[in-house]
C-alpha atoms as a PDB file:
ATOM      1  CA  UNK A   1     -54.399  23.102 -12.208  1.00  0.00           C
ATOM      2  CA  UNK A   2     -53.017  25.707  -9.478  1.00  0.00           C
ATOM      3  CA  UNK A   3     -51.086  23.953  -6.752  1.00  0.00           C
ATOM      4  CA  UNK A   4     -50.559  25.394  -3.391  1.00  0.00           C
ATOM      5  CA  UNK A   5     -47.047  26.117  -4.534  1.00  0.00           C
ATOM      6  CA  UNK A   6     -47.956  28.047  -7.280  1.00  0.00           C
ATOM      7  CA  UNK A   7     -51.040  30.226  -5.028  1.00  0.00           C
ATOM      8  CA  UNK A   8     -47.454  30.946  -2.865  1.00  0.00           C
ATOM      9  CA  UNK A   9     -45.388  31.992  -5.347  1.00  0.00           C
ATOM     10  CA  UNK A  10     -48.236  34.241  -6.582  1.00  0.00           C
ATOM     11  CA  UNK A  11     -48.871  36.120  -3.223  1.00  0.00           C
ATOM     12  CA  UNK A  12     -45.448  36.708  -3.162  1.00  0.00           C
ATOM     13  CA  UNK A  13     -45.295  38.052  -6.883  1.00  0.00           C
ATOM     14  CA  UNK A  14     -48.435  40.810  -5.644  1.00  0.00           C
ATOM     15  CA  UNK A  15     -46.780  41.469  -2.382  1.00  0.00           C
ATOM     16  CA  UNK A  16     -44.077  43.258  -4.803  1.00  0.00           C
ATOM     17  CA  UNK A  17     -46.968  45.650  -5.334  1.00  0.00           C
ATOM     18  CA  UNK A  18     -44.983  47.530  -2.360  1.00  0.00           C
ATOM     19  CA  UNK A  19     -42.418  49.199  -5.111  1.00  0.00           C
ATOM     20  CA  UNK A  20     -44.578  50.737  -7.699  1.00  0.00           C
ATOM     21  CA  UNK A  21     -46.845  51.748  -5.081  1.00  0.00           C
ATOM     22  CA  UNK A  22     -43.708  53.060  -2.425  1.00  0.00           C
ATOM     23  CA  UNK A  23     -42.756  54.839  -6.398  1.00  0.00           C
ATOM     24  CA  UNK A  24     -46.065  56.170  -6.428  1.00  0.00           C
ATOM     25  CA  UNK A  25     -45.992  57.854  -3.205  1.00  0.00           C
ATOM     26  CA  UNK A  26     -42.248  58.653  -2.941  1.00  0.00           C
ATOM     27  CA  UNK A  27     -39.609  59.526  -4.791  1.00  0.00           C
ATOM     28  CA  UNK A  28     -37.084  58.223  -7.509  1.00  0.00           C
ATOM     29  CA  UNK A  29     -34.234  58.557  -4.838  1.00  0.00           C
ATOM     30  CA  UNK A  30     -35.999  56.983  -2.105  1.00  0.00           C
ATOM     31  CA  UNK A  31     -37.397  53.906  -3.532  1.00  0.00           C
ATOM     32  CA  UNK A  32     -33.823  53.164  -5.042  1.00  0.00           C
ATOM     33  CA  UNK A  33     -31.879  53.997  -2.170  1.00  0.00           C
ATOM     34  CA  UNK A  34     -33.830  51.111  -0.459  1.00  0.00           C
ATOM     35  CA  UNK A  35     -34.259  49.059  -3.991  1.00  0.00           C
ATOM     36  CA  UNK A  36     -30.472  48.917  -5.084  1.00  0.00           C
ATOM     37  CA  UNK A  37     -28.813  47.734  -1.715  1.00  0.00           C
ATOM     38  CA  UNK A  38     -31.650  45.616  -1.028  1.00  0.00           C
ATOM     39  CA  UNK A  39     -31.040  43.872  -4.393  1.00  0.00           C
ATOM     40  CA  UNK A  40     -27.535  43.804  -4.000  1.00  0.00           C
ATOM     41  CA  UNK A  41     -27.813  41.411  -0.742  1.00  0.00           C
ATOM     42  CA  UNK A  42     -30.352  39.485  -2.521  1.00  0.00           C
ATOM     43  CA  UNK A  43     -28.108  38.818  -5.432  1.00  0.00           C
ATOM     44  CA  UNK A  44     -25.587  37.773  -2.795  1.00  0.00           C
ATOM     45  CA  UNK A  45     -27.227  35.521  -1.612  1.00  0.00           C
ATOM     46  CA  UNK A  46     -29.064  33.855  -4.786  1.00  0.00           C
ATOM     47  CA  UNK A  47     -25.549  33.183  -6.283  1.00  0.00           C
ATOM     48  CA  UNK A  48     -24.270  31.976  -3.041  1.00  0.00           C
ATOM     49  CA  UNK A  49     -26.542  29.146  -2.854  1.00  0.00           C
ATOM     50  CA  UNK A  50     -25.032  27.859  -5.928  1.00  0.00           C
ATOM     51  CA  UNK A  51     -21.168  28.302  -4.101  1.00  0.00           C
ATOM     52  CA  UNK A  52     -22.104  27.246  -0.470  1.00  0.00           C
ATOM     53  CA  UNK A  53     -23.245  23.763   0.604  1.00  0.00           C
ATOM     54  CA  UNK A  54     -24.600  24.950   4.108  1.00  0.00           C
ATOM     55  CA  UNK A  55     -25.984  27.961   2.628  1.00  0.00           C
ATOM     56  CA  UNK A  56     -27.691  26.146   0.124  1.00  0.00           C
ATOM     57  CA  UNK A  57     -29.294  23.402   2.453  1.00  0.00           C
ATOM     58  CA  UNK A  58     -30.647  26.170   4.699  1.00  0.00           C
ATOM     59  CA  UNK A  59     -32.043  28.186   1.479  1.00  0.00           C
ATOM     60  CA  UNK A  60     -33.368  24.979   0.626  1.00  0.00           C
ATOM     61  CA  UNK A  61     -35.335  23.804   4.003  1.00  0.00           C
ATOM     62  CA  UNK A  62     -36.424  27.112   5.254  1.00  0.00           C
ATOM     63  CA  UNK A  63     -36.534  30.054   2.426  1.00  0.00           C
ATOM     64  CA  UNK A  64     -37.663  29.022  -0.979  1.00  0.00           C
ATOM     65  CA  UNK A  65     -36.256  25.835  -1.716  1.00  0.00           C
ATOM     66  CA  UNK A  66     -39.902  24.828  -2.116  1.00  0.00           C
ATOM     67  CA  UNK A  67     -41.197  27.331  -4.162  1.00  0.00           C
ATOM     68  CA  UNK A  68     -38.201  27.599  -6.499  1.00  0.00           C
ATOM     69  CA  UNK A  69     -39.441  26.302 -10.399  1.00  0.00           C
ATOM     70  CA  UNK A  70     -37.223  23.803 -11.629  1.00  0.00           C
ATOM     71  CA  UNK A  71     -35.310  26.437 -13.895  1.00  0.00           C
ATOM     72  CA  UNK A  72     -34.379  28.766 -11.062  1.00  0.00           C
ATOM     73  CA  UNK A  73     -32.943  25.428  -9.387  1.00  0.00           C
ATOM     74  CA  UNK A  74     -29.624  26.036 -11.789  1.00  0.00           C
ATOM     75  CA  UNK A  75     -30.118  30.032 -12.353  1.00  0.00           C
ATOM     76  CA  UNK A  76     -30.995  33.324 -10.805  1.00  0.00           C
ATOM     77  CA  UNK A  77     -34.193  33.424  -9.357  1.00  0.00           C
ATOM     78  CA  UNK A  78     -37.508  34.943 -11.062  1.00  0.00           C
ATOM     79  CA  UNK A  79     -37.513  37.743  -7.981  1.00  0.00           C
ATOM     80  CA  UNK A  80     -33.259  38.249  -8.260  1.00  0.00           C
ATOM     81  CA  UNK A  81     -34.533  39.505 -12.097  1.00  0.00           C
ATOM     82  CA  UNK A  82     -37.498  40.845 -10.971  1.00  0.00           C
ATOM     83  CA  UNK A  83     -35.956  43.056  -8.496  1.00  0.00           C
ATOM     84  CA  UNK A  84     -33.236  44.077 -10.888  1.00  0.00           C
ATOM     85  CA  UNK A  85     -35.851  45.084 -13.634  1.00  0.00           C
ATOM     86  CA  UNK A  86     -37.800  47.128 -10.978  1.00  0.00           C
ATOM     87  CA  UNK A  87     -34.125  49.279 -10.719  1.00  0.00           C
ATOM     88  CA  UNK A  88     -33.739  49.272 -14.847  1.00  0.00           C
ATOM     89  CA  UNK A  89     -37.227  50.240 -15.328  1.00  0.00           C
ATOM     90  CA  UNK A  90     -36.958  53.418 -12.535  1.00  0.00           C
ATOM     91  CA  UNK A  91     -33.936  54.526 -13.996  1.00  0.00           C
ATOM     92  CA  UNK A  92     -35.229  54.552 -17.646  1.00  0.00           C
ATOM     93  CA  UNK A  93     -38.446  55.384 -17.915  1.00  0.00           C
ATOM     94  CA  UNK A  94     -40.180  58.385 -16.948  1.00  0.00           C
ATOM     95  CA  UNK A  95     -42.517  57.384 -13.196  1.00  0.00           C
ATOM     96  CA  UNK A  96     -46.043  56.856 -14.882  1.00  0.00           C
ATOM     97  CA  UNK A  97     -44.266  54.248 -17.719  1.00  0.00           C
ATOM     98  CA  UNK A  98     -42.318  52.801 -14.915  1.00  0.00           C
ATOM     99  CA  UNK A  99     -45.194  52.354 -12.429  1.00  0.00           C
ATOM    100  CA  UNK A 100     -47.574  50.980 -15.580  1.00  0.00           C
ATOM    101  CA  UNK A 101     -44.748  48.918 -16.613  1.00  0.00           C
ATOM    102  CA  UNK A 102     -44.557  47.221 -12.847  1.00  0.00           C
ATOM    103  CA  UNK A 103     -48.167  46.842 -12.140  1.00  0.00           C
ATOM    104  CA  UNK A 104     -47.998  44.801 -15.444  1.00  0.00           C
ATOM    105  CA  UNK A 105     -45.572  42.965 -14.762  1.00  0.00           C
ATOM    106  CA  UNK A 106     -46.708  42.424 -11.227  1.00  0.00           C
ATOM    107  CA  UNK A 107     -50.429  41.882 -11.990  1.00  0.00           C
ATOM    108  CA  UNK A 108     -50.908  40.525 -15.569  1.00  0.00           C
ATOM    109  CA  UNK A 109     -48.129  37.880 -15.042  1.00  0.00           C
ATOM    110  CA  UNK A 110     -50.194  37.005 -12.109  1.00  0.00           C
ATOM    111  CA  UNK A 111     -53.296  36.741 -14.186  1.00  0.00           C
ATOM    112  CA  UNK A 112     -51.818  34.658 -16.869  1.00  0.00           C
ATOM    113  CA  UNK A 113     -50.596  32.196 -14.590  1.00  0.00           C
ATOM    114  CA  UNK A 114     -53.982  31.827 -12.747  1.00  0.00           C
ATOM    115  CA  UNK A 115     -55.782  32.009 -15.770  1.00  0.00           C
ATOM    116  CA  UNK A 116     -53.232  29.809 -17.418  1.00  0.00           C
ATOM    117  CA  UNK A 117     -52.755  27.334 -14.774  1.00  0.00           C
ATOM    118  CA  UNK A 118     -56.759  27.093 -14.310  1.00  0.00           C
ATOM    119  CA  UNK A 119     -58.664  27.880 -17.004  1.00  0.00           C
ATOM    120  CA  UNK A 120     -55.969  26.701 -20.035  1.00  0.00           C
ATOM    121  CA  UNK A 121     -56.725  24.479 -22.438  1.00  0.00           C
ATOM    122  CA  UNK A 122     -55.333  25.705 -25.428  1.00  0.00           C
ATOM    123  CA  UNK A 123     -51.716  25.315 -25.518  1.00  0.00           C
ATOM    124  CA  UNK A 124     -49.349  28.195 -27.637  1.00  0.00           C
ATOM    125  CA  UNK A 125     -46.008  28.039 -26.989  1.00  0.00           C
ATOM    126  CA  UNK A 126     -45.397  26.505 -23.817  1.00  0.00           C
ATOM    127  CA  UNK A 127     -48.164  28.638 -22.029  1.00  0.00           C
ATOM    128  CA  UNK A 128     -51.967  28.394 -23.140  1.00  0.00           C
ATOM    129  CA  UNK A 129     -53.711  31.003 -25.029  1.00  0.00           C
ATOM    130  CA  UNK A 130     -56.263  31.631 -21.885  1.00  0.00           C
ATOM    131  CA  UNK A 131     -53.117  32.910 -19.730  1.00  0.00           C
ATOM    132  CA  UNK A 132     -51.926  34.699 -22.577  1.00  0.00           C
ATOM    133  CA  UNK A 133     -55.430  36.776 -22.869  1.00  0.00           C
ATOM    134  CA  UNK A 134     -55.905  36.964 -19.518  1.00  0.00           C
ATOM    135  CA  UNK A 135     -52.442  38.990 -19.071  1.00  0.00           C
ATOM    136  CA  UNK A 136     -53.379  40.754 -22.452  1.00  0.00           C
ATOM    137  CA  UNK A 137     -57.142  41.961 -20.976  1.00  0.00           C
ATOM    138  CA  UNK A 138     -55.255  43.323 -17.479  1.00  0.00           C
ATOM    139  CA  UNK A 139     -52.164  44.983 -19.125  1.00  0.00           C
ATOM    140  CA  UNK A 140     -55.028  46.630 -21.237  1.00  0.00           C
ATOM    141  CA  UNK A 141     -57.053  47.708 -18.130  1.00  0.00           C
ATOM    142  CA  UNK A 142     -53.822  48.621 -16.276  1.00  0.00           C
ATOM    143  CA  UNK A 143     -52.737  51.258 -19.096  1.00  0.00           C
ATOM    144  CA  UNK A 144     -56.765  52.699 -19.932  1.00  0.00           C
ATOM    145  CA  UNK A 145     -57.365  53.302 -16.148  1.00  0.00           C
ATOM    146  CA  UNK A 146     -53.713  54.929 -14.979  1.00  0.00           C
ATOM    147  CA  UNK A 147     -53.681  58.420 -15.657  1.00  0.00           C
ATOM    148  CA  UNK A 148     -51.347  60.505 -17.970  1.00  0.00           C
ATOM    149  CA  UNK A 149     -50.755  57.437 -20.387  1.00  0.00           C
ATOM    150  CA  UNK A 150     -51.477  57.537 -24.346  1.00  0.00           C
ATOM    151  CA  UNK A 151     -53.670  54.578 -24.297  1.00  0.00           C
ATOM    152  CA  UNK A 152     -52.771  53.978 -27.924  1.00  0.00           C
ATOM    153  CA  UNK A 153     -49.007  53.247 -27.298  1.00  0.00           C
ATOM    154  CA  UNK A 154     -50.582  51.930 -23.809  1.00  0.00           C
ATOM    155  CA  UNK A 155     -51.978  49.568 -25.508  1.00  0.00           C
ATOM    156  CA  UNK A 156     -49.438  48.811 -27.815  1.00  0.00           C
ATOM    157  CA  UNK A 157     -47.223  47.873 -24.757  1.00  0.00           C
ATOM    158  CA  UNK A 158     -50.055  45.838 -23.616  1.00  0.00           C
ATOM    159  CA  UNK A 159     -49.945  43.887 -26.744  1.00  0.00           C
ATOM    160  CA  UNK A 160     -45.800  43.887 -26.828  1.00  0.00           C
ATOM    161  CA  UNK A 161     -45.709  42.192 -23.330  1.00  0.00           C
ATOM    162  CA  UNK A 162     -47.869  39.671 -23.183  1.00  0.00           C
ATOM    163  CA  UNK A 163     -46.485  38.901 -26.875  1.00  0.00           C
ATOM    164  CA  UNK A 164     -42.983  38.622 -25.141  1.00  0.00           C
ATOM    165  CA  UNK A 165     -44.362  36.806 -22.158  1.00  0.00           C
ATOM    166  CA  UNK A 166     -45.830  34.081 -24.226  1.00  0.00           C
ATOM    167  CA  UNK A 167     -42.729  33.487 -26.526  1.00  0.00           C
ATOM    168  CA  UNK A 168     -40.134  30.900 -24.802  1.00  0.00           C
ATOM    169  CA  UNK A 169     -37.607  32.808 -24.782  1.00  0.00           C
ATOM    170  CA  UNK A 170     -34.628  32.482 -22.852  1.00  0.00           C
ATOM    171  CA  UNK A 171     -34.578  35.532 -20.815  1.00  0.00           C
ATOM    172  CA  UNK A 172     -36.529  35.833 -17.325  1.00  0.00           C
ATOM    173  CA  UNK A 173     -40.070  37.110 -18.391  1.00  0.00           C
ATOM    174  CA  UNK A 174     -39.600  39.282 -15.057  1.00  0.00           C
ATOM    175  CA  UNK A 175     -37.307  41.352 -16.763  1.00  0.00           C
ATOM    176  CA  UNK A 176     -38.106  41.461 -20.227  1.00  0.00           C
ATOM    177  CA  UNK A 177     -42.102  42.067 -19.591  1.00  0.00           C
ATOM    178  CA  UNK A 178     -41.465  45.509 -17.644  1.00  0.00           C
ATOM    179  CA  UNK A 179     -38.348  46.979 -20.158  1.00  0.00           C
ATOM    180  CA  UNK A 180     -40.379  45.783 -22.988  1.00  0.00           C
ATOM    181  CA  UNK A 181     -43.845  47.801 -21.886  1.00  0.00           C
ATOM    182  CA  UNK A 182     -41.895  50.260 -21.062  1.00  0.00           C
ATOM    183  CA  UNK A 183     -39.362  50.767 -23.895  1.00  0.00           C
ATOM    184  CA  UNK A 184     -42.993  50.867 -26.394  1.00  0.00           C
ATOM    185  CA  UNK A 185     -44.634  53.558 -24.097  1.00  0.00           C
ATOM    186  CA  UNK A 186     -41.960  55.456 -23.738  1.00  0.00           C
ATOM    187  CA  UNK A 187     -40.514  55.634 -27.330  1.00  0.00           C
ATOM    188  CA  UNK A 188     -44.200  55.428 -28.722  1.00  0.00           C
ATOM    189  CA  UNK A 189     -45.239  58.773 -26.723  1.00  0.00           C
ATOM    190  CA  UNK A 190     -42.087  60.495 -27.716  1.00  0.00           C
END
């Protein structure tokens, strides 16, 4: 079932659509002369919520104390790694892997936990095999549509991430679902 929290934590997850898309139109030096500093106060602040008592009461009440997941109560938020895997994944990969990489990161996580959340019924992992296809069907439709990809090692990504997004591991699937697509497109088309 999707709760109102999760719907939340979604529309935030697509409003991110604002870096590949600012990468898209931009350039390399722009997007991380905003990206880095802005990550850097983030950071800041998601580890001083763990530190400061008043700091963490106010993150609490009126930022995303209510949209946090249980295992970000303890950790780094999802968007701390996210935002830190946008940086990794612009500095590594050449800009049509890196965009691909964030739209699927951005939208197929967003489909898998929609489809997941609604539709799932069959359980793998700890996720359901419905969330797992639905990221698999729109990482596949993210690499055959964007231009100037090999849709072969496109795909191949497509299939590595949501692999690696289903799998409990113990990293943040914010950052290991971009380097992952990424690191197969980019090798594979070498």
């Amino acid at each position: 079932m999707i709760t109102g929290i999760e719907l939340k934590r979604k529309m935030v997850h697509l409003g991110t659509l604002v870096i590949p898309a600012g990468y898209a139109l931009s350039s390399e030096t722009a997007v991380l002369t905003f990206l880095i500093p802005f990550f850097l106060l983030y950071l800041s602040v998601d580890l001083l919520r763990h530190f400061h008592p008043g700091l963490a009461s106010l993150f609490r009440k009126h930022f995303f104390g209510r949209v946090l997941r249980e295992e970000e109560k303890p950790s780094l938020m999802g968007s701390t790694y996210f935002l830190f895997a946008s940086i990794l994944t612009i500095l590594l990969f050449p800009r049509p892997v890196a965009i691909a990489s964030l739209l699927i990161l951005i939208l197929s996580d967003t489909a898998a936990a929609l489809a997941g959340k609604g539709l799932g019924r069959i359980p793998i992992f700890k996720k359901t095999l419905e969330g797992t296809l639905a990221f698999l069907f729109s990482a596949l439709m993210i690499v055959w549509l964007y231009p100037s990809l090999d849709r072969v090692w496109g795909s191949m990504a497509a299939l590595g991430a949501a692999f690696i997004e289903a799998l409990p591991v113990p990293l943040d699937d914010n950052l290991t679902i971009p380097l992952i697509a990424g690191g197969i497109m980019f090798f594979g088309m070498r």
